[in-house]
C-alpha atoms as a PDB file:
ATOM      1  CA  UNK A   1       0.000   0.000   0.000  1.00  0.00           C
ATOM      2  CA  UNK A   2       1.371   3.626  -1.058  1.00  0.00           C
ATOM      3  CA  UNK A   3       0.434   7.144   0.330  1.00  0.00           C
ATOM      4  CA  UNK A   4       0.174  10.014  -2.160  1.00  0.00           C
ATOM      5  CA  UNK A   5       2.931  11.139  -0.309  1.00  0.00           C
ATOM      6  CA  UNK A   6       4.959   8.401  -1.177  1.00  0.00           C
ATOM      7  CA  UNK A   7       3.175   8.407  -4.783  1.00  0.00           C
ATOM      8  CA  UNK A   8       4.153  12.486  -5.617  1.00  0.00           C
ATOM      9  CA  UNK A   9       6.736  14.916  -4.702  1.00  0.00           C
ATOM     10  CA  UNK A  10       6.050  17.351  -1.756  1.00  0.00           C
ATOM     11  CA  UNK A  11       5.947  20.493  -4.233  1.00  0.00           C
ATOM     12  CA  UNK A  12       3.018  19.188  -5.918  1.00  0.00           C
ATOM     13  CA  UNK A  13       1.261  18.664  -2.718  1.00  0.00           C
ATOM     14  CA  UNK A  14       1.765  22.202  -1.216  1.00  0.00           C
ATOM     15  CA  UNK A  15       2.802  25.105  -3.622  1.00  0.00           C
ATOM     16  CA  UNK A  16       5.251  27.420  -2.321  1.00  0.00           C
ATOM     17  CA  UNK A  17       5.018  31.012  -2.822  1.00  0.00           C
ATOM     18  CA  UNK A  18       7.936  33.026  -5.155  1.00  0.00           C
ATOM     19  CA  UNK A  19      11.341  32.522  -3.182  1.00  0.00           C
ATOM     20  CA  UNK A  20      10.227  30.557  -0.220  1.00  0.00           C
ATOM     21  CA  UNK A  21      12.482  27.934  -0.897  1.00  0.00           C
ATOM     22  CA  UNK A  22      16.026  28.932  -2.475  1.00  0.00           C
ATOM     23  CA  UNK A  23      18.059  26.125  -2.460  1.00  0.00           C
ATOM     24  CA  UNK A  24      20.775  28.426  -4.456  1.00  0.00           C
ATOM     25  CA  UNK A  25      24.220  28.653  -2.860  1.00  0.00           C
ATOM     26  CA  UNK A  26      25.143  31.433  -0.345  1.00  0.00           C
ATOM     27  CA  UNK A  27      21.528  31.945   0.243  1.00  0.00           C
ATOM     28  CA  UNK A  28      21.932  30.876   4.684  1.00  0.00           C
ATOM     29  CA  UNK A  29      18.645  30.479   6.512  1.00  0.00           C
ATOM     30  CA  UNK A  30      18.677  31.477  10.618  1.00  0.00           C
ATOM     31  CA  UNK A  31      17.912  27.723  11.599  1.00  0.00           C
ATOM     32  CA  UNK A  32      18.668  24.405   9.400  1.00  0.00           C
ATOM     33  CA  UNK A  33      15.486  23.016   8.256  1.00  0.00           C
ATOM     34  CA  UNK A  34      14.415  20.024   6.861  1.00  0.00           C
ATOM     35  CA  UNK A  35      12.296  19.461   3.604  1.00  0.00           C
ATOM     36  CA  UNK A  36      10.006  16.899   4.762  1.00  0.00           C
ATOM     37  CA  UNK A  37       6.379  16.685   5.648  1.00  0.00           C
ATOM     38  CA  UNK A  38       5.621  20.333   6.952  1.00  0.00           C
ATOM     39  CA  UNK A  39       4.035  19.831  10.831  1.00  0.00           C
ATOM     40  CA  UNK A  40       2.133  23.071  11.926  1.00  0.00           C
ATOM     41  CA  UNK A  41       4.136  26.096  13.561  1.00  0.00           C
ATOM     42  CA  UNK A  42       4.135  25.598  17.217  1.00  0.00           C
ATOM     43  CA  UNK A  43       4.688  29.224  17.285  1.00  0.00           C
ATOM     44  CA  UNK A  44       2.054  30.031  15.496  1.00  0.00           C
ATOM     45  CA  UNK A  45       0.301  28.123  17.588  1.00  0.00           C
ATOM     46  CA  UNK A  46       1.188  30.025  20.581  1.00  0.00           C
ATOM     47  CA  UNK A  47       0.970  33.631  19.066  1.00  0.00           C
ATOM     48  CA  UNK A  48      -2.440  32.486  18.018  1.00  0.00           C
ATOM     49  CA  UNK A  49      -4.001  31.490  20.780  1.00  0.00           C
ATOM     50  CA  UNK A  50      -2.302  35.009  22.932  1.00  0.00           C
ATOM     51  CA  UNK A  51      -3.555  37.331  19.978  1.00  0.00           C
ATOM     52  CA  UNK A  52      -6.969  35.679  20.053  1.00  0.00           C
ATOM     53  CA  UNK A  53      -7.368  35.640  23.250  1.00  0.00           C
ATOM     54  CA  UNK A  54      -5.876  39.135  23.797  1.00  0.00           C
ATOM     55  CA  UNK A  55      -8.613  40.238  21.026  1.00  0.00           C
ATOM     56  CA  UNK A  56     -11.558  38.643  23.090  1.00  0.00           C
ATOM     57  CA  UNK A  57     -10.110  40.654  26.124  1.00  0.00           C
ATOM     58  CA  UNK A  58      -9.879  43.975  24.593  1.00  0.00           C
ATOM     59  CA  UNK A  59     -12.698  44.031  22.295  1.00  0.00           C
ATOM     60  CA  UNK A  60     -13.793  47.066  20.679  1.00  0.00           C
ATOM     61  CA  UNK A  61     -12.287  48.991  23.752  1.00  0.00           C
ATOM     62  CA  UNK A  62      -8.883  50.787  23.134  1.00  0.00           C
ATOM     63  CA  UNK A  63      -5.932  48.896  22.197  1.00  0.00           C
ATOM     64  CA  UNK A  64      -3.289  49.059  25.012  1.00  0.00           C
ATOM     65  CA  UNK A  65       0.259  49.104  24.071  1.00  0.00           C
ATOM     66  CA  UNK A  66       1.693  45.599  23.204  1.00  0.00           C
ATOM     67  CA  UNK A  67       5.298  45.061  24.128  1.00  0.00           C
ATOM     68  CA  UNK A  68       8.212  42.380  25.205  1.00  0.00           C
ATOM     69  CA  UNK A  69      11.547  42.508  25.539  1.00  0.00           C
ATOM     70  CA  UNK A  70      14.009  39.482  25.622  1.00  0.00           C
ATOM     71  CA  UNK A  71      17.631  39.108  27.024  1.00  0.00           C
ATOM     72  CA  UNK A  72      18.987  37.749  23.720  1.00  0.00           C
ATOM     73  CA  UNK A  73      17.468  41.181  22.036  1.00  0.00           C
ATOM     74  CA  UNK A  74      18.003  44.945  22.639  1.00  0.00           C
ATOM     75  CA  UNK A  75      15.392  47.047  24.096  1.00  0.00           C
ATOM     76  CA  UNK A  76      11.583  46.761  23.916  1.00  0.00           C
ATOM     77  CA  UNK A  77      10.021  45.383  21.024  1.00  0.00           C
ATOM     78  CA  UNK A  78       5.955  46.912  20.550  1.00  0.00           C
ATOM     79  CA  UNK A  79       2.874  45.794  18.079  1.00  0.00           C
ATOM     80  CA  UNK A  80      -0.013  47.948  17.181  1.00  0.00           C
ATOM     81  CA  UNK A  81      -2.205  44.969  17.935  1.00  0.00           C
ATOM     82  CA  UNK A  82      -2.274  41.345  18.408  1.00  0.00           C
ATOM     83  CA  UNK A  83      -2.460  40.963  14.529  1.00  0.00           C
ATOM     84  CA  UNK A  84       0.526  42.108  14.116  1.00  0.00           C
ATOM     85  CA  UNK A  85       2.157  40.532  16.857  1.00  0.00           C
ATOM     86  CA  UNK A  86       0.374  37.028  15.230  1.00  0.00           C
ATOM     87  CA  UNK A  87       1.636  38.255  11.677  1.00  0.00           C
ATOM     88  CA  UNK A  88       5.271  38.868  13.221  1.00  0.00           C
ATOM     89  CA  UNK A  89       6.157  35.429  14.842  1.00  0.00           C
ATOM     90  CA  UNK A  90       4.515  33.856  11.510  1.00  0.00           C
ATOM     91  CA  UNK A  91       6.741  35.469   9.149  1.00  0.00           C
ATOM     92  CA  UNK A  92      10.038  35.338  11.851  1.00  0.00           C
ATOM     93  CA  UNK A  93       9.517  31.624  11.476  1.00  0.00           C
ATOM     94  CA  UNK A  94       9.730  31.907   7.596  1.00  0.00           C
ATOM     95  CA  UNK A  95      12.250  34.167   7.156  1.00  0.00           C
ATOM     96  CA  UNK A  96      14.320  31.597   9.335  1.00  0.00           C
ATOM     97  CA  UNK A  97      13.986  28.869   6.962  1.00  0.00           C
ATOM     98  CA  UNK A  98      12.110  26.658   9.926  1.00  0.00           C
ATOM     99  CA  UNK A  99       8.825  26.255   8.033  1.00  0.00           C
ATOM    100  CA  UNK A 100       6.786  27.015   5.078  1.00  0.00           C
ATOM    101  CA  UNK A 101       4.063  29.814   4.888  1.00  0.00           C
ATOM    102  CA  UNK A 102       0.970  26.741   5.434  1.00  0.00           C
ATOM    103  CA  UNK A 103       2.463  25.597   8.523  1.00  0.00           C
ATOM    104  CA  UNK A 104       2.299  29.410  10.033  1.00  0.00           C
ATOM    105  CA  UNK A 105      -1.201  29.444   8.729  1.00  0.00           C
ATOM    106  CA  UNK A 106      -2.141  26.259   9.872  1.00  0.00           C
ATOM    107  CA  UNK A 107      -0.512  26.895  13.313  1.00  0.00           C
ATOM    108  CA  UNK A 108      -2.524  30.114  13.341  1.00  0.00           C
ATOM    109  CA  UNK A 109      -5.800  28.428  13.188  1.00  0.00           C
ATOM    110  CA  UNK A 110      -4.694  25.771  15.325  1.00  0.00           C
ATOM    111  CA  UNK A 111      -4.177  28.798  18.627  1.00  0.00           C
ATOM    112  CA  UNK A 112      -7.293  30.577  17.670  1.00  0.00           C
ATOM    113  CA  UNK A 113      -9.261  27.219  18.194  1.00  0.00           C
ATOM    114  CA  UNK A 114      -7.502  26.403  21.694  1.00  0.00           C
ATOM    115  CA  UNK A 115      -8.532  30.104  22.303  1.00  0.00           C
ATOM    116  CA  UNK A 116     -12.361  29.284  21.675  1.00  0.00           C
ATOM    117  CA  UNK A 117     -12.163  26.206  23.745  1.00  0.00           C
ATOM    118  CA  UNK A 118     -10.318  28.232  26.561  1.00  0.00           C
ATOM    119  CA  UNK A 119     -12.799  31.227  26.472  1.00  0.00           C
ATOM    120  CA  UNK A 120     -15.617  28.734  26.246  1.00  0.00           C
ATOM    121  CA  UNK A 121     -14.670  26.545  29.002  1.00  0.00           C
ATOM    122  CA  UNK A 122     -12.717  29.284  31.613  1.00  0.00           C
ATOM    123  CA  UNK A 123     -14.476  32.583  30.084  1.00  0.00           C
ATOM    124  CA  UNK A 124     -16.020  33.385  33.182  1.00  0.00           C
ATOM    125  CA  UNK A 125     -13.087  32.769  35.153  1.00  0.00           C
ATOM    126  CA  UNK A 126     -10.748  34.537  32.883  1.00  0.00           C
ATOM    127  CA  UNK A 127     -12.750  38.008  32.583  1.00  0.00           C
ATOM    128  CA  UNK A 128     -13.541  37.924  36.545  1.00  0.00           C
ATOM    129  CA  UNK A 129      -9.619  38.375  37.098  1.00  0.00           C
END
């Protein structure tokens, strides 16, 4: 028994957008990465479920300033809104060379749904505190 994985190459199962994947020499990615399966961005994940849930907190109100720093960075990094925090982790993880642009989307999805399930089973508890 065969998969259609097995049966045709990767590129024809998931197109890649214009330059995602250079294989031409001197072109270095951040990370090494390996062109198998793609798995979803865990991430993505992550920033997906924080901007979602950050979204559900804030509403229409207004948008309070959205900022981290990190030791391995300089200074404070800021986002005009969860979107673009969401937006920024997807595309870091691109521009790295760690995964393709599906698994950011995919890992996207993936946090806003634990969001829903979180809001819908700790709402209460979340917006009392």
């Amino acid at each position: 028994m065969t998969t259609d994985y097995q049966e045709r190459p990767l590129e024809e199962e998931l197109p890649l957008d214009e330059g995602e994947r250079d294989d031409e020499p001197g072109n270095a990615y951040c990370a090494e990465c390996r062109y198998e399966l793609p798995y979803p961005c865990a991430h993505c994940i992550a920033s997906g479920a924080v901007g979602a849930l950050l979204e559900a907190e804030i509403g229409k109100g207004p948008m309070p300033r959205l900022a981290s720093t990190s030791p391995t960075g300089s200074g404070e990094h800021t986002w005009d809104s969860p979107a673009a925090f969401v937006k920024e982790v997807s595309e870091a993880r691109i521009c790295a060379g760690v995964h393709f642009r599906n698994s950011t989307v995919v890992g996207q999805a993936m946090g806003r749904k634990v969001a829903e399930l979180a809001l819908q089973r700790f709402g209460k508890e979340v917006a009392a505190k």
